[in-house]
PDB file of N, CA and C in Angstrom:
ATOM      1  N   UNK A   1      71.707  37.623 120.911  1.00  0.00           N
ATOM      2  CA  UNK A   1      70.615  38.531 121.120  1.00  0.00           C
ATOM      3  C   UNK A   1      71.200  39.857 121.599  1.00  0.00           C
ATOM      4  N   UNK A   2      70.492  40.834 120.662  1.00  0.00           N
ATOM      5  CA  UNK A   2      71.293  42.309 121.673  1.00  0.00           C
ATOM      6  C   UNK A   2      70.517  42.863 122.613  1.00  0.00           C
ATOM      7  N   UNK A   3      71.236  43.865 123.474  1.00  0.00           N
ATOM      8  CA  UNK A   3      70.361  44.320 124.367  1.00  0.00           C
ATOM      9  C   UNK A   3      68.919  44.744 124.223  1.00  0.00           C
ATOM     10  N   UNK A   4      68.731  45.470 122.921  1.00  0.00           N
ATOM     11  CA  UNK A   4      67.527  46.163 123.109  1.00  0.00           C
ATOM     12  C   UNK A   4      66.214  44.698 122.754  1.00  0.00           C
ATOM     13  N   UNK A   5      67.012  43.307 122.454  1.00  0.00           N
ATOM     14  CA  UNK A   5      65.805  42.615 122.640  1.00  0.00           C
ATOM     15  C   UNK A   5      65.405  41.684 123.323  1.00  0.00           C
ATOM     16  N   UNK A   6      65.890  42.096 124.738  1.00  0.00           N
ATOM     17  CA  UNK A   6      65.564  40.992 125.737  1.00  0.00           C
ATOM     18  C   UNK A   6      64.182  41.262 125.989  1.00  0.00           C
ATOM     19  N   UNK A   7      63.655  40.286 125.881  1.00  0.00           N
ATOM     20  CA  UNK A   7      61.878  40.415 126.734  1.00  0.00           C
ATOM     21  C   UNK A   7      60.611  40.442 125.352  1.00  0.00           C
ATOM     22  N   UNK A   8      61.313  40.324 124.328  1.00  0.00           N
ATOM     23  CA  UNK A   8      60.721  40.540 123.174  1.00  0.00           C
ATOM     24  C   UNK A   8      59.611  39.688 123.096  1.00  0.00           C
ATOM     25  N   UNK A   9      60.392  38.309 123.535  1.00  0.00           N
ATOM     26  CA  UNK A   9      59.497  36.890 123.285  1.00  0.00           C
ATOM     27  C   UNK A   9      58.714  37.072 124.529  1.00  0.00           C
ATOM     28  N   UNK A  10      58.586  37.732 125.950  1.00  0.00           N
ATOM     29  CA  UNK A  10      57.592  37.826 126.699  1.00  0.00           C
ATOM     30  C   UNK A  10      56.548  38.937 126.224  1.00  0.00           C
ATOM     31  N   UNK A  11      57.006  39.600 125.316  1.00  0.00           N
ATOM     32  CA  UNK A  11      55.692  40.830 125.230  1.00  0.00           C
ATOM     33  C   UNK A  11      55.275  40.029 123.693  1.00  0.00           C
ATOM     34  N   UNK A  12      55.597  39.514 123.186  1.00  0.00           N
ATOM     35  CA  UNK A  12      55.129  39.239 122.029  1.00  0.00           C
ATOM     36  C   UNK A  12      54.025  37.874 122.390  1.00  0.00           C
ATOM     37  N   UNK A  13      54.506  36.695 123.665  1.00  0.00           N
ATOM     38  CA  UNK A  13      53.894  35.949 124.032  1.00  0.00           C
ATOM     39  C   UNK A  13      52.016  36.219 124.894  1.00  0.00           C
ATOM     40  N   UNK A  14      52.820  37.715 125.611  1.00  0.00           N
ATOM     41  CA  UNK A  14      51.658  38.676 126.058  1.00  0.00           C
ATOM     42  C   UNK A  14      50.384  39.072 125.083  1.00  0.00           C
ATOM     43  N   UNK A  15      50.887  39.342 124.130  1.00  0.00           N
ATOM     44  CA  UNK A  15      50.298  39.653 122.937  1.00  0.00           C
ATOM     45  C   UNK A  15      49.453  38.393 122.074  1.00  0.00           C
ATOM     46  N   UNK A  16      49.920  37.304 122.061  1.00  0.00           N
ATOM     47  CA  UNK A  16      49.115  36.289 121.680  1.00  0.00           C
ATOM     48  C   UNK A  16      48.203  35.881 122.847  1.00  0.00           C
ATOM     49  N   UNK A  17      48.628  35.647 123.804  1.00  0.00           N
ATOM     50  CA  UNK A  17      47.613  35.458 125.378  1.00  0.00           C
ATOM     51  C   UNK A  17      46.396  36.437 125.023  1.00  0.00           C
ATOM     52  N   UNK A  18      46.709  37.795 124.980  1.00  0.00           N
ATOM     53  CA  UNK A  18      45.467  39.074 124.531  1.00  0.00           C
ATOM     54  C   UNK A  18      44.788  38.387 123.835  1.00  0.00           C
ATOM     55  N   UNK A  19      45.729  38.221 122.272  1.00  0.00           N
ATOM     56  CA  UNK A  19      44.160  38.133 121.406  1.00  0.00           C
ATOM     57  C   UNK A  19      43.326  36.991 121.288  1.00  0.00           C
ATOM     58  N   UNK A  20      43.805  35.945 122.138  1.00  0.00           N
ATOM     59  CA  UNK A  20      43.061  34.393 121.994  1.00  0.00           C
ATOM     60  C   UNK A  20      42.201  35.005 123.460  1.00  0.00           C
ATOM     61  N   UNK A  21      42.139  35.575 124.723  1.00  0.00           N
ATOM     62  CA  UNK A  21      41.611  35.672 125.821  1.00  0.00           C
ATOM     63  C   UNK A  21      40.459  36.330 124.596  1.00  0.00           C
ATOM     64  N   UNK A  22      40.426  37.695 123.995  1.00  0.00           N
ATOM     65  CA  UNK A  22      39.643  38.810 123.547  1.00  0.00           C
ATOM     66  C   UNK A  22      38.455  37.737 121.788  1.00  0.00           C
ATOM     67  N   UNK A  23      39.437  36.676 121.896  1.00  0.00           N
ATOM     68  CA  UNK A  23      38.233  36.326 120.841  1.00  0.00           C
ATOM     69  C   UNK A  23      37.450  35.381 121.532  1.00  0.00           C
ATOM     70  N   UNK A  24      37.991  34.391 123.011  1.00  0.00           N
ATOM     71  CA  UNK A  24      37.100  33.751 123.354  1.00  0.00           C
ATOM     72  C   UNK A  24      35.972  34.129 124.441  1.00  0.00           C
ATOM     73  N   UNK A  25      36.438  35.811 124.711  1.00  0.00           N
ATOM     74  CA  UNK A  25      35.258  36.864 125.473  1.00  0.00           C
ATOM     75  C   UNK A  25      34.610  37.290 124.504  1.00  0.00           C
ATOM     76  N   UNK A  26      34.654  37.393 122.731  1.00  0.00           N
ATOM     77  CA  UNK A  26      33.549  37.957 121.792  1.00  0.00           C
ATOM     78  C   UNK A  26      33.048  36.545 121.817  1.00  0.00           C
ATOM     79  N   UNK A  27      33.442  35.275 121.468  1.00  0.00           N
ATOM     80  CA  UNK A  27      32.547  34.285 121.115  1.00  0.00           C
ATOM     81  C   UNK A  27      32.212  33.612 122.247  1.00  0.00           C
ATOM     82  N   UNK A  28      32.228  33.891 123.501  1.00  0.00           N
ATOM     83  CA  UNK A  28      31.311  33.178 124.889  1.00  0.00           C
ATOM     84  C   UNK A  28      29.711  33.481 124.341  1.00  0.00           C
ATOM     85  N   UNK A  29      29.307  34.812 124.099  1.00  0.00           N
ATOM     86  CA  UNK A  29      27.769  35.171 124.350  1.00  0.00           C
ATOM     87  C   UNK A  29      27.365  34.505 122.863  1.00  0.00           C
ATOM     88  N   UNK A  30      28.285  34.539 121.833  1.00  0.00           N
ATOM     89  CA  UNK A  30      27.519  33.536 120.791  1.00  0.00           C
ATOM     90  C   UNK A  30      27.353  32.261 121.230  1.00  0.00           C
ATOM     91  N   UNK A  31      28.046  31.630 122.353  1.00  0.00           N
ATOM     92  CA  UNK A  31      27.940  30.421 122.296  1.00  0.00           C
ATOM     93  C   UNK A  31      26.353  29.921 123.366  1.00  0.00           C
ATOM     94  N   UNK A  32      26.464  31.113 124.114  1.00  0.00           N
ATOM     95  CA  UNK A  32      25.480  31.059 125.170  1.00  0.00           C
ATOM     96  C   UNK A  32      23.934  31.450 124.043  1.00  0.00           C
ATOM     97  N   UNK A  33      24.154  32.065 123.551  1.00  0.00           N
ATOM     98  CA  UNK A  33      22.978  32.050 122.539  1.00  0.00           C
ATOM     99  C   UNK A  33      22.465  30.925 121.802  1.00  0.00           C
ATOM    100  N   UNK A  34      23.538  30.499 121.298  1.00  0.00           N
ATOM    101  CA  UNK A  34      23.675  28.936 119.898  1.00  0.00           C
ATOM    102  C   UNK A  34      23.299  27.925 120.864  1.00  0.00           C
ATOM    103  N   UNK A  35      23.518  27.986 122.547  1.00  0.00           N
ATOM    104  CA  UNK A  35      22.855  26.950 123.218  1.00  0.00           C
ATOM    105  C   UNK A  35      21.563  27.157 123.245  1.00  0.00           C
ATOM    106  N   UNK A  36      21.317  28.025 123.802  1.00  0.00           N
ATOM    107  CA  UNK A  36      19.915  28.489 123.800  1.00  0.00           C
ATOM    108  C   UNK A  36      18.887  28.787 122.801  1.00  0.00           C
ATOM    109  N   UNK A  37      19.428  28.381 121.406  1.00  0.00           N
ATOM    110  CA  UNK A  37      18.400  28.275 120.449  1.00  0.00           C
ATOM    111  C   UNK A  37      18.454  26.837 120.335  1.00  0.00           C
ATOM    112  N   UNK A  38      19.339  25.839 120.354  1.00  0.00           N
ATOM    113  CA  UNK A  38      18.942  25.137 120.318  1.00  0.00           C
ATOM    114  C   UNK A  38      18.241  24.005 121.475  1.00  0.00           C
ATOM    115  N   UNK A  39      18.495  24.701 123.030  1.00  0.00           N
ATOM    116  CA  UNK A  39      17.285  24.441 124.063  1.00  0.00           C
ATOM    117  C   UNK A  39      15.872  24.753 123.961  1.00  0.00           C
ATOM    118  N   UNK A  40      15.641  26.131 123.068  1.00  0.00           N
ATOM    119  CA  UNK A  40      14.323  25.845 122.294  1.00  0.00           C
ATOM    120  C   UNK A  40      13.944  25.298 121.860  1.00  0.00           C
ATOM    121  N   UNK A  41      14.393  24.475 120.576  1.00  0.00           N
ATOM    122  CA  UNK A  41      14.434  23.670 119.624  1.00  0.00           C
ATOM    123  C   UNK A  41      13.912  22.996 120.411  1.00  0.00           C
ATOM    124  N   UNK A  42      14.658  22.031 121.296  1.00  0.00           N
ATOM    125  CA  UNK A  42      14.159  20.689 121.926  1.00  0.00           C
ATOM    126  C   UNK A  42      12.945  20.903 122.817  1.00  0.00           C
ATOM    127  N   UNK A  43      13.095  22.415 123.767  1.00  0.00           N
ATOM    128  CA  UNK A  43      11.482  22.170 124.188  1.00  0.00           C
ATOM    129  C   UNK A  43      10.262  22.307 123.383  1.00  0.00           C
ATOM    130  N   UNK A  44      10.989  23.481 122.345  1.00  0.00           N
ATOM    131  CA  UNK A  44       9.012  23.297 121.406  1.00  0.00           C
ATOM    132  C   UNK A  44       8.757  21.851 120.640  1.00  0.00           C
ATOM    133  N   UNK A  45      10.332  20.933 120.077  1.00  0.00           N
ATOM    134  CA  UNK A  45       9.437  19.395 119.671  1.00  0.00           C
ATOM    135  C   UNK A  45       8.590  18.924 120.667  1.00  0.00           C
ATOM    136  N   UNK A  46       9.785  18.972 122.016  1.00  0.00           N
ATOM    137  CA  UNK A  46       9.252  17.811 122.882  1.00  0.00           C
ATOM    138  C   UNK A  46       7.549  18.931 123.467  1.00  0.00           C
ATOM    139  N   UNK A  47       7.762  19.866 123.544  1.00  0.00           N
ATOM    140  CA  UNK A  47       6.104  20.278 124.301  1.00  0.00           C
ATOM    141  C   UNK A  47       5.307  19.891 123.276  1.00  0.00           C
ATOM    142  N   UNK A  48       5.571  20.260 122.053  1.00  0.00           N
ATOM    143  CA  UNK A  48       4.122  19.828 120.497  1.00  0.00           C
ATOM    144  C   UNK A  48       4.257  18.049 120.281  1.00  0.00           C
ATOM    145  N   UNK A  49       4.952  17.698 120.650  1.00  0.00           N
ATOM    146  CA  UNK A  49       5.108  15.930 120.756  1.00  0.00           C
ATOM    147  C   UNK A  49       4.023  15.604 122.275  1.00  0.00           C
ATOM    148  N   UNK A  50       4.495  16.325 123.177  1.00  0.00           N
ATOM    149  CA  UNK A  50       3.943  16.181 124.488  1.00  0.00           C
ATOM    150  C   UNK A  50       2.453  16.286 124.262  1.00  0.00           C
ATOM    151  N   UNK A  51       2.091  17.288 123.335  1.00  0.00           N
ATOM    152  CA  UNK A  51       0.746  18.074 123.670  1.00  0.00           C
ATOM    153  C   UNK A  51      -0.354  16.739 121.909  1.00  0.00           C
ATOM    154  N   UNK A  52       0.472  16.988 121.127  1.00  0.00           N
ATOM    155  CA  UNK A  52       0.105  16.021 120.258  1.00  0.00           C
ATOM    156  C   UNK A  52      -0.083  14.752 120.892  1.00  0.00           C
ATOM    157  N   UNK A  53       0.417  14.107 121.698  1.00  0.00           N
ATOM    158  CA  UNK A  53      -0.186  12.286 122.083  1.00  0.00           C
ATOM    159  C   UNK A  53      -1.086  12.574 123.102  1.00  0.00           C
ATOM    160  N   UNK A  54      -1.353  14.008 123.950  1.00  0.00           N
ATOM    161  CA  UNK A  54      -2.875  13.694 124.577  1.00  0.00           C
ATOM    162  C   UNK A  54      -3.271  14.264 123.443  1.00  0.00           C
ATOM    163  N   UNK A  55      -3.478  14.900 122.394  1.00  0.00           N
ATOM    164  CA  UNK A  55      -4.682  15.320 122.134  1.00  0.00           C
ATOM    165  C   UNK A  55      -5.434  13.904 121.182  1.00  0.00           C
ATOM    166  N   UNK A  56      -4.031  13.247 120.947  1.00  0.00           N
ATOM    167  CA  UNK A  56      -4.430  12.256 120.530  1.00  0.00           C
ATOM    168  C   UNK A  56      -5.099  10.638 121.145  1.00  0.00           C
ATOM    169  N   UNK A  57      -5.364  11.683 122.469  1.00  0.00           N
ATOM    170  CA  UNK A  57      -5.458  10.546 123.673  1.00  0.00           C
ATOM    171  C   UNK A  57      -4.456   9.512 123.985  1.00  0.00           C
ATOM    172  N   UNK A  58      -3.448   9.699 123.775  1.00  0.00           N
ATOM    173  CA  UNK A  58      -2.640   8.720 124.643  1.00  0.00           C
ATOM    174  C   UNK A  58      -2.273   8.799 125.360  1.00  0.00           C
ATOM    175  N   UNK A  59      -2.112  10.338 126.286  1.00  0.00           N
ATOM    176  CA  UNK A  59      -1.821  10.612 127.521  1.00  0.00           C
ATOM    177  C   UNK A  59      -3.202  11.408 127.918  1.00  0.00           C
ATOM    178  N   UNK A  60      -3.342  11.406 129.093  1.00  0.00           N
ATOM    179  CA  UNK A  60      -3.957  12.160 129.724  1.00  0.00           C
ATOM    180  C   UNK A  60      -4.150  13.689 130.019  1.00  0.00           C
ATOM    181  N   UNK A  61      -5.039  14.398 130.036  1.00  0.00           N
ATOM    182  CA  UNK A  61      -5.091  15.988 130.374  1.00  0.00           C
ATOM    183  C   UNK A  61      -5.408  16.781 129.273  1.00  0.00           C
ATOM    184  N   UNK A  62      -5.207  18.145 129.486  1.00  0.00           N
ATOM    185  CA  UNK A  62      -4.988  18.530 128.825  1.00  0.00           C
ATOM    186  C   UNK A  62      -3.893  19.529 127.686  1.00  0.00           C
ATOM    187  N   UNK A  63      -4.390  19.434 126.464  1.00  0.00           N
ATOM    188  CA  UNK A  63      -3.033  19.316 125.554  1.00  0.00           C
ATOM    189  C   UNK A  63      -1.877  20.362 125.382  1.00  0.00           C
ATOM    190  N   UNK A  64      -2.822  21.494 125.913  1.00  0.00           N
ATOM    191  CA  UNK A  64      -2.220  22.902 125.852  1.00  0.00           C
ATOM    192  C   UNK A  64      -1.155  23.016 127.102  1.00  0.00           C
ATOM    193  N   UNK A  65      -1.870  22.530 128.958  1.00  0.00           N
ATOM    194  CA  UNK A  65      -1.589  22.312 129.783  1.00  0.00           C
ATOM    195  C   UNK A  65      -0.088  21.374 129.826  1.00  0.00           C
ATOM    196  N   UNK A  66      -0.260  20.247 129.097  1.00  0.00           N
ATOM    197  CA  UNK A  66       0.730  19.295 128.905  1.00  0.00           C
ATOM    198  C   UNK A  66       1.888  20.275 128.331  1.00  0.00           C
ATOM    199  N   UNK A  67       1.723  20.830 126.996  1.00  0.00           N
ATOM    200  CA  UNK A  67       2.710  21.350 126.601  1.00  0.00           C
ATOM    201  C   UNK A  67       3.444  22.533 127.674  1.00  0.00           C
ATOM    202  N   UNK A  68       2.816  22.980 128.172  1.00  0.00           N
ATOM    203  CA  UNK A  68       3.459  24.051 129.429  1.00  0.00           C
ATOM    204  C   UNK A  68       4.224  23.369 130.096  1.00  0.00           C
ATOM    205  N   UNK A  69       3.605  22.269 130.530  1.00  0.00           N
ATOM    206  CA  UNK A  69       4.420  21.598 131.558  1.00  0.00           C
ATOM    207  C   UNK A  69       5.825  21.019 130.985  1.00  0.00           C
ATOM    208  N   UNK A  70       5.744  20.596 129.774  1.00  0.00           N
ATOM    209  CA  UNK A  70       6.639  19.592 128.908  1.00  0.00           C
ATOM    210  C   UNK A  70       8.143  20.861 128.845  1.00  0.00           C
ATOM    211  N   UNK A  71       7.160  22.588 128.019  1.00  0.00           N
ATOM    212  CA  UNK A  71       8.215  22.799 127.910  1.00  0.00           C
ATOM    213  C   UNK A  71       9.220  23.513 128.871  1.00  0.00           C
ATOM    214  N   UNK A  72       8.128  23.851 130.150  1.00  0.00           N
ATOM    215  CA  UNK A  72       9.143  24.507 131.582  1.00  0.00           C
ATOM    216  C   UNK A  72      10.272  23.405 132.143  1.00  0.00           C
ATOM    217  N   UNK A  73       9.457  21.717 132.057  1.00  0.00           N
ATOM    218  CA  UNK A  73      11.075  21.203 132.171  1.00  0.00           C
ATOM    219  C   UNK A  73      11.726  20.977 131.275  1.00  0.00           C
ATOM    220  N   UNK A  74      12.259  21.283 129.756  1.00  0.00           N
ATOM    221  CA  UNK A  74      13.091  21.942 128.922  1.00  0.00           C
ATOM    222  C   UNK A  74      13.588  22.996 129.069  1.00  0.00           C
ATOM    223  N   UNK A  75      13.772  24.124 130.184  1.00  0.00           N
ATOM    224  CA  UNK A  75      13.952  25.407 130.526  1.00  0.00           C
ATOM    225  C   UNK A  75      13.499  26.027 129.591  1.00  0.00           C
ATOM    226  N   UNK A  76      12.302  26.020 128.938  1.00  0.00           N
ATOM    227  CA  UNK A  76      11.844  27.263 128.223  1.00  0.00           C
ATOM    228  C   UNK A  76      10.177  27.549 128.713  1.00  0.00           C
ATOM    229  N   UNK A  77       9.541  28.671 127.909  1.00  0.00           N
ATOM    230  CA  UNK A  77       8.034  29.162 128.281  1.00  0.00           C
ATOM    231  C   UNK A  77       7.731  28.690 127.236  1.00  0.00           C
ATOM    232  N   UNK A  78       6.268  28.488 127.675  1.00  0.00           N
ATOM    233  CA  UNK A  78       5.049  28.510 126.780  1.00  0.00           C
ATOM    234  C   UNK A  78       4.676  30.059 126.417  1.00  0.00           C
ATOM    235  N   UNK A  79       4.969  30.515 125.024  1.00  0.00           N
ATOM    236  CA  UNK A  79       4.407  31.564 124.221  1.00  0.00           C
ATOM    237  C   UNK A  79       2.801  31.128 123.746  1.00  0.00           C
ATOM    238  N   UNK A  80       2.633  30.368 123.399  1.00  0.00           N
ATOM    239  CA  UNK A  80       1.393  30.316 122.632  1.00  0.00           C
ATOM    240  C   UNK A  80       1.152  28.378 122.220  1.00  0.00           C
ATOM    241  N   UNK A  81      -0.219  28.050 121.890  1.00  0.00           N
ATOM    242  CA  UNK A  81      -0.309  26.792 121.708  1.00  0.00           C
ATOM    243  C   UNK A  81      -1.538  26.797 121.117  1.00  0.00           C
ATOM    244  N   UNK A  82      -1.762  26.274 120.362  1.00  0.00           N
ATOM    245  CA  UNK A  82      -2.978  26.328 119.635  1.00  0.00           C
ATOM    246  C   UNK A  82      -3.327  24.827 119.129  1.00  0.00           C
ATOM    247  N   UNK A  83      -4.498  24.021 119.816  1.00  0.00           N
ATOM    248  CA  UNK A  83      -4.731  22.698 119.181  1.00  0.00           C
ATOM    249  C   UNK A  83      -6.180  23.334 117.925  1.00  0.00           C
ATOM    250  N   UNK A  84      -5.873  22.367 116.984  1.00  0.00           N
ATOM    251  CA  UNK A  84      -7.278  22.126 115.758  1.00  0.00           C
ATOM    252  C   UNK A  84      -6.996  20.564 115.689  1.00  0.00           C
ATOM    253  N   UNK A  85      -8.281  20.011 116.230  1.00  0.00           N
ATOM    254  CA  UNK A  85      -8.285  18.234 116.358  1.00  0.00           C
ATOM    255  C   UNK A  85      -7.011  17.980 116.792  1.00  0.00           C
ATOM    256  N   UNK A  86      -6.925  16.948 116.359  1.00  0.00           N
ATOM    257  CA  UNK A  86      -5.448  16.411 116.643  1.00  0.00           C
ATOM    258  C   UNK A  86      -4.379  17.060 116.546  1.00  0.00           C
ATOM    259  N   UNK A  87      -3.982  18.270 115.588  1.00  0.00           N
ATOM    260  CA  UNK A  87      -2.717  18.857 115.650  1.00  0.00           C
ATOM    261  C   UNK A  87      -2.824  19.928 116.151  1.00  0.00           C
ATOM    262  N   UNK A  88      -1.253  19.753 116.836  1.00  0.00           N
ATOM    263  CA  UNK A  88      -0.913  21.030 118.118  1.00  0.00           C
ATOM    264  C   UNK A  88       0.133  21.690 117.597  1.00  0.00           C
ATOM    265  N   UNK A  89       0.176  23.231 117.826  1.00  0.00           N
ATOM    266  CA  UNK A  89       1.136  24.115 117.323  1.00  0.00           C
ATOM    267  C   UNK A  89       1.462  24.807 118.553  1.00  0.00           C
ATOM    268  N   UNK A  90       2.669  24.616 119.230  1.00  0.00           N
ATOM    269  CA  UNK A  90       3.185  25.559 120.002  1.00  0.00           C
ATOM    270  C   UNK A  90       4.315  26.313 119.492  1.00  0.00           C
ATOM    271  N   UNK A  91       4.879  27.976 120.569  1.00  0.00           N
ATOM    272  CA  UNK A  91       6.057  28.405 120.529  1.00  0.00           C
ATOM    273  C   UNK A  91       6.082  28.560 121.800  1.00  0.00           C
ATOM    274  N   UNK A  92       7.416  28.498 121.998  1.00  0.00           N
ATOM    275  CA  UNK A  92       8.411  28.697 123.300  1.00  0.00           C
ATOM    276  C   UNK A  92       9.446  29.477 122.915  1.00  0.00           C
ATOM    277  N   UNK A  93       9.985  30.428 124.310  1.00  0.00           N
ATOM    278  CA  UNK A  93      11.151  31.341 124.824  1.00  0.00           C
ATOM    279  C   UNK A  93      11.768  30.567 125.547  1.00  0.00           C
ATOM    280  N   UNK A  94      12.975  30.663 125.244  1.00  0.00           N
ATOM    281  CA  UNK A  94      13.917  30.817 126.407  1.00  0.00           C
ATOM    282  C   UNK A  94      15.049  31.886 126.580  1.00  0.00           C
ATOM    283  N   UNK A  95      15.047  32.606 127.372  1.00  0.00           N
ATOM    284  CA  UNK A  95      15.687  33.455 127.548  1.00  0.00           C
ATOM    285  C   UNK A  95      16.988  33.454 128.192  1.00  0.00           C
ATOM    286  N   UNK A  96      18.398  34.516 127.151  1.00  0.00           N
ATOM    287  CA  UNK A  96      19.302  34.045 127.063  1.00  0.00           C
ATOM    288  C   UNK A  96      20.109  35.553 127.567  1.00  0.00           C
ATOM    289  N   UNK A  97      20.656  35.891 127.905  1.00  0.00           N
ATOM    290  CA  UNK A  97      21.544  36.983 128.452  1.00  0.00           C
ATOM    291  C   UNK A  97      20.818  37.936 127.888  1.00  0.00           C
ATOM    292  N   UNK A  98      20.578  39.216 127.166  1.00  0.00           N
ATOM    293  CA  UNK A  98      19.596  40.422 127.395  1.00  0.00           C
ATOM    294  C   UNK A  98      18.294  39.869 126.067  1.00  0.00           C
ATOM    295  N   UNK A  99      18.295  38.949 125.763  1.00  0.00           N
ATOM    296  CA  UNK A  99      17.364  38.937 124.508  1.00  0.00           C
ATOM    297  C   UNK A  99      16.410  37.933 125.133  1.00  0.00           C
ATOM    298  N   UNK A 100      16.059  37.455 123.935  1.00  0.00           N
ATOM    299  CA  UNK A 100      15.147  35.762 124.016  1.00  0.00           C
ATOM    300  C   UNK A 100      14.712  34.783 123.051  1.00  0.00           C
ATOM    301  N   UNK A 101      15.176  33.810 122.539  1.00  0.00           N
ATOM    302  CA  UNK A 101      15.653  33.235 121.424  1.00  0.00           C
ATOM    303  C   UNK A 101      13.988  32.263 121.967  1.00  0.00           C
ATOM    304  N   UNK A 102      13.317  32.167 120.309  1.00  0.00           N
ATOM    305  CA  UNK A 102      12.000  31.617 120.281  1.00  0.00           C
ATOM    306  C   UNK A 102      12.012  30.347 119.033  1.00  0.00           C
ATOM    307  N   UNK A 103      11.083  29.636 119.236  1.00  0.00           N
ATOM    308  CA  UNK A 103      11.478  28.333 118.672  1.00  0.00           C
ATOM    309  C   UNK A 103       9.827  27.698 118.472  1.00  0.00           C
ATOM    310  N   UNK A 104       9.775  26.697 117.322  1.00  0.00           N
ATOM    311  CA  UNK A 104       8.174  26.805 117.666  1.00  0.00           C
ATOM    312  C   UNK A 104       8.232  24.912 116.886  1.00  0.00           C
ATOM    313  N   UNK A 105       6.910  24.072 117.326  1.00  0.00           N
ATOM    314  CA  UNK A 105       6.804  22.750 116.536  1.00  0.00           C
ATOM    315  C   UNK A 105       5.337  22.978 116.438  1.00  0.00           C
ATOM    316  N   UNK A 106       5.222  21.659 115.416  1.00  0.00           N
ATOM    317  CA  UNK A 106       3.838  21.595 115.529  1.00  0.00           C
ATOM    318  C   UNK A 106       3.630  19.665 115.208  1.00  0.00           C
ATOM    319  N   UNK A 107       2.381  18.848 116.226  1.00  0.00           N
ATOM    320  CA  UNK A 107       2.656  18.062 116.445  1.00  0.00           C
ATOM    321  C   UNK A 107       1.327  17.311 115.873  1.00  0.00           C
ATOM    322  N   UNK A 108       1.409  16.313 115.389  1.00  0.00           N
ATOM    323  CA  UNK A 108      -0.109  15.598 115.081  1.00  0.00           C
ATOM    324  C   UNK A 108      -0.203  14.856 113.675  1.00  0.00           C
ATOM    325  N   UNK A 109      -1.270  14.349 113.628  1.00  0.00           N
ATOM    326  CA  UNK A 109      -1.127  13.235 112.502  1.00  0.00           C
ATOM    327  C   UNK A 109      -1.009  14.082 111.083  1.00  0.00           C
ATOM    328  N   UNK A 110      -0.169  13.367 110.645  1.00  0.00           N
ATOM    329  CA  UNK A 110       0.063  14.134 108.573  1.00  0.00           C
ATOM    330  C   UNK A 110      -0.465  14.087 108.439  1.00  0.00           C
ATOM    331  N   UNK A 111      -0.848  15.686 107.365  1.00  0.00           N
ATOM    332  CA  UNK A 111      -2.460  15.889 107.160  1.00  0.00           C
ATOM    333  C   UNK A 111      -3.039  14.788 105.732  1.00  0.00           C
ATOM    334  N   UNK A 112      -1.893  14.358 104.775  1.00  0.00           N
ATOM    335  CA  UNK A 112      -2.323  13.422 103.960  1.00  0.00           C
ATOM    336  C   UNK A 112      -2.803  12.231 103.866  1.00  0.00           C
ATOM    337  N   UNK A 113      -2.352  11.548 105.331  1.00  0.00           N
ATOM    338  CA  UNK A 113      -3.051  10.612 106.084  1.00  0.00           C
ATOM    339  C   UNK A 113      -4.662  10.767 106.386  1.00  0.00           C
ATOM    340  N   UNK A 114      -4.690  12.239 106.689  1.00  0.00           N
ATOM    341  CA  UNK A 114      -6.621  12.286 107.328  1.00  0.00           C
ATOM    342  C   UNK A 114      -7.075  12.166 106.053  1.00  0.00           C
TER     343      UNK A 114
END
């Protein structure tokens, strides 16, 4: 090795450290997002599942109420809920570093069945 390349393999090692630190600081907030759409996901089934078996009387209360409740312990909001007879249509937020990723189900007997 000659003089002028001692340290080569530490700045060049420096240099790979950079760019793996700098791609897993661009892809943290995608990942915090990609969770958080799919924590929507699971609270709007489970709130329109929740809100669909009372309206279908199998639980108690009411259906709109249920779904609020169903989807705040999923960490998300109730946006909107709308029952017609038996089927329930909600959307839910959950909010994710400056935005808010929205997600929506709808729950109740197939309509080819009625």
């Amino acid at each position: 090795m000659t003089r002028g390349e001692e340290g080569a393999g530490t700045v060049a090692a420096l240099g790979v450290i950079a760019a793996v630190v700098a791609v897993l600081v661009l892809l943290a907030p995608l990942a915090v997002l990609l969770e958080a759409s799919h924590r929507a996901a699971a609270a709007a089934d489970a709130a329109a599942l929740a809100a669909g078996d009372t309206a279908l009387g199998l639980s108690t209360g009411v259906p709109c109420d249920r779904a609020e409740q169903t989807a705040a312990a999923g960490g998300a909001r109730l946006e909107a809920c709308e029952q017609r007879g038996d089927l329930v249509r909600v959307r839910v937020r959950v909010d994710a570093l400056a935005t808010s990723v929205r997600a929506g189900a709808v729950a109740g007997p197939d309509p080819v069945d009625g």
